[in-house]
Protein backbone atom coordinates (compact mmCIF):
# COMPACT_ATOMS: atom_id res chain seq x y z
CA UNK A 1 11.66 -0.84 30.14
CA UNK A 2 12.99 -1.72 26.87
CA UNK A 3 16.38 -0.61 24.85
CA UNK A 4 16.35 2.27 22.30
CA UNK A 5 17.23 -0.29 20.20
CA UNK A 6 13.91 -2.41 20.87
CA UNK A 7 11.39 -0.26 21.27
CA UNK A 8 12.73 1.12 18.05
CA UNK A 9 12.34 -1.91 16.10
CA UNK A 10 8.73 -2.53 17.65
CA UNK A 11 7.48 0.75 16.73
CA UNK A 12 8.34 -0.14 13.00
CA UNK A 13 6.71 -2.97 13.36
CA UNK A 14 3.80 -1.51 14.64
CA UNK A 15 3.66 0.85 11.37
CA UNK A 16 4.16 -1.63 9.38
CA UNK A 17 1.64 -3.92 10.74
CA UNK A 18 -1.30 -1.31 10.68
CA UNK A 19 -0.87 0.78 7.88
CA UNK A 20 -2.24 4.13 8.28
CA UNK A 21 -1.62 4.40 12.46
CA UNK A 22 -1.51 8.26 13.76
CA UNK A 23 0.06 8.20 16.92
CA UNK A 24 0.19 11.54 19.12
CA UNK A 25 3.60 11.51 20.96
CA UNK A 26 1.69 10.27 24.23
CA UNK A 27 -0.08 8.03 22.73
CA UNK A 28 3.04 6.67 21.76
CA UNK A 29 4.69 6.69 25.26
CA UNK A 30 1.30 4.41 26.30
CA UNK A 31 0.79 2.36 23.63
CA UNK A 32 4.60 1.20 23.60
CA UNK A 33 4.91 1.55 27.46
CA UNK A 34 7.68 3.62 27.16
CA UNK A 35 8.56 6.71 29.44
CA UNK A 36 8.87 10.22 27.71
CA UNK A 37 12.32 10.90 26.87
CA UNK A 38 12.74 6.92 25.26
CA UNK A 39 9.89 7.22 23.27
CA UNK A 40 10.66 10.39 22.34
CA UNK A 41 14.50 9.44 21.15
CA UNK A 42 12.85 6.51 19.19
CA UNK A 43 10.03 8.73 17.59
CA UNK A 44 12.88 11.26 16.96
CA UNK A 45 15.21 8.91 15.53
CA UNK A 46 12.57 7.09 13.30
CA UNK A 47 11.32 10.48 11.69
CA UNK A 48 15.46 11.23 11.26
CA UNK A 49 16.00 7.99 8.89
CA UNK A 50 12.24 8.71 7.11
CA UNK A 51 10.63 6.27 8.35
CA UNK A 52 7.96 8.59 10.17
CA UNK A 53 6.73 11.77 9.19
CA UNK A 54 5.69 14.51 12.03
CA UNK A 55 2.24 16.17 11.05
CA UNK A 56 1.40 19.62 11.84
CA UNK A 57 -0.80 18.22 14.70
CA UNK A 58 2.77 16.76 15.99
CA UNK A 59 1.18 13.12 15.46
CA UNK A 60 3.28 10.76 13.64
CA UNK A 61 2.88 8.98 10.86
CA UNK A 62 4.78 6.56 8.52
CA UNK A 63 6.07 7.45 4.87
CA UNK A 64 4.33 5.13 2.25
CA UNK A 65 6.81 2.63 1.02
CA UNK A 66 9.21 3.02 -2.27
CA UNK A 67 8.35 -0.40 -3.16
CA UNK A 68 4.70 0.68 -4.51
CA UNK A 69 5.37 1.66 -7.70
CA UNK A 70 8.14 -1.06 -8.47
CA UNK A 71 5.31 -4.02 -6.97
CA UNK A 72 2.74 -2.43 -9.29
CA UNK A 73 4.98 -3.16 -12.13
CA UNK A 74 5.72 -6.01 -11.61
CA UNK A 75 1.88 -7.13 -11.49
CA UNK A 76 1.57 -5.07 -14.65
CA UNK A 77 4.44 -7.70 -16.36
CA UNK A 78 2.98 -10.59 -15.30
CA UNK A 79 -0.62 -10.07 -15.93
CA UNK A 80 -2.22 -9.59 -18.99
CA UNK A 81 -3.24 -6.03 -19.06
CA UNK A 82 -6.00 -4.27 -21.74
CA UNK A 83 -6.83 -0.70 -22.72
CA UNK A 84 -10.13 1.14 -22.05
CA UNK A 85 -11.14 2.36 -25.87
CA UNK A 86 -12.96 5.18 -24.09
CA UNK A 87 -10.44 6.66 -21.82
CA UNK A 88 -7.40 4.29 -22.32
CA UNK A 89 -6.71 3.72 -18.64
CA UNK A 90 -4.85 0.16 -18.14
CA UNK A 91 -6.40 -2.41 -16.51
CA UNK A 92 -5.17 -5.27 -15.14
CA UNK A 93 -7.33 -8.70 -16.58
CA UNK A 94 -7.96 -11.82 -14.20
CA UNK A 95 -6.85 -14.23 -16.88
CA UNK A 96 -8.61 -17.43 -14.99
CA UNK A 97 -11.70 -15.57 -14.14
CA UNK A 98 -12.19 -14.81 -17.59
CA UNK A 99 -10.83 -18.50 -19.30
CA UNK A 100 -13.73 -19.83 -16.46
CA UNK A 101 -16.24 -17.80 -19.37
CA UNK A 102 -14.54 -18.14 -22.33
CA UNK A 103 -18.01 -19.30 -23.78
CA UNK A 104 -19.65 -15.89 -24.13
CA UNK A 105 -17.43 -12.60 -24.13
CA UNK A 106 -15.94 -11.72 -20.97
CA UNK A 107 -16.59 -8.18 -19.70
CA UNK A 108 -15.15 -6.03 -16.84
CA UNK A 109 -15.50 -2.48 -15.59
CA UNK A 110 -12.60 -0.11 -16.72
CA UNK A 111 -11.73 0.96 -12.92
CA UNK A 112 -11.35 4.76 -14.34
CA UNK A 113 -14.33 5.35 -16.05
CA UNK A 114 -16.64 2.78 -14.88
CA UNK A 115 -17.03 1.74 -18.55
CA UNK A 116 -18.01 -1.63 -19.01
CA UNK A 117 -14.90 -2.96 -21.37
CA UNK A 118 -15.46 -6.66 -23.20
CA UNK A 119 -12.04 -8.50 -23.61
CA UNK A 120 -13.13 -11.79 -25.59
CA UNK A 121 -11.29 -11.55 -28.90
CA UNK A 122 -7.65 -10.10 -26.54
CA UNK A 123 -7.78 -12.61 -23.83
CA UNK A 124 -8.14 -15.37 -26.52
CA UNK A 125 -4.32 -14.78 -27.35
CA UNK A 126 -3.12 -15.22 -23.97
C-alpha cells in the first residue's frame, strides 16, 4: 500500500496526464489500488488545496489550470495575430504557412465566424 504522501502525488499525476478524467470515489480506490479510508484522505485532501473539484454525482474532477489564459498570451505576443473585418475576432496567423504562399494571397478561416479572411498585404510586414 502506498503513503498518503504517494498516492497523493500519483493521483495528480494521473489528472494531469488525462485531462478531463471523472473518477467516482471507488473507482478511485481501484484504479489507484488504494483501500477506502487512504484514498479517501487523498481525494479529500486534493479537493481541500483545489486541485479537484467534487461534482454533484460525488465524482471528482480536476480544476482547469490558471496558466490558460497567461499561455494564450503569450502565443498571442509572439505570433502575428489579424482581425476578422466582419466580426473582429483575433486570430492567430501561421506566419511560415503563409510565407510558403506568399505568391498569391494567403487566406484562412476566421475561427469565429467561419469567414474566409485574406491576410496578403498584413503578413507582408512581418
Amino acid at each position: 500500500m502506498p503513503s498518503l504522501d504517494t498516492l497523493t502525488d500519483r493521483i495528480r499525476a494521473e489528472f494531469g496526464d488525462l485531462p478531463g478524467l471523472k473518477v467516482t470515489f471507488a473507482q478511485a480506490c481501484r484504479l489507484w489500488q488504494a483501500d477506502e479510508a487512504k484514498c479517501l484522505a487523498a481525494l479529500e485532501a486534493l479537493v481541500d488545496e483545489g486541485f479537484l473539484r467534487r461534482s454533484a454525482s460525488g465524482a471528482f474532477i480536476a480544476l482547469p489550470k490558471p496558466q490558460g489564459r497567461a499561455m494564450k498570451a503569450a502565443l498571442l505576443e509572439s505570433s502575428p495575430t489579424v482581425r476578422c473585418p466582419r466580426c473582429h475576432h483575433l486570430n492567430v496567423v501561421n506566419v511560415e504557412r503563409r510565407r510558403a504562399s506568399a505568391t498569391r494571397p494567403a487566406p484562412f478561416r476566421c475561427v469565429a465566424c467561419w469567414r474566409i479572411v485574406s491576410v496578403a498585404t498584413k503578413l507582408a510586414k512581418i
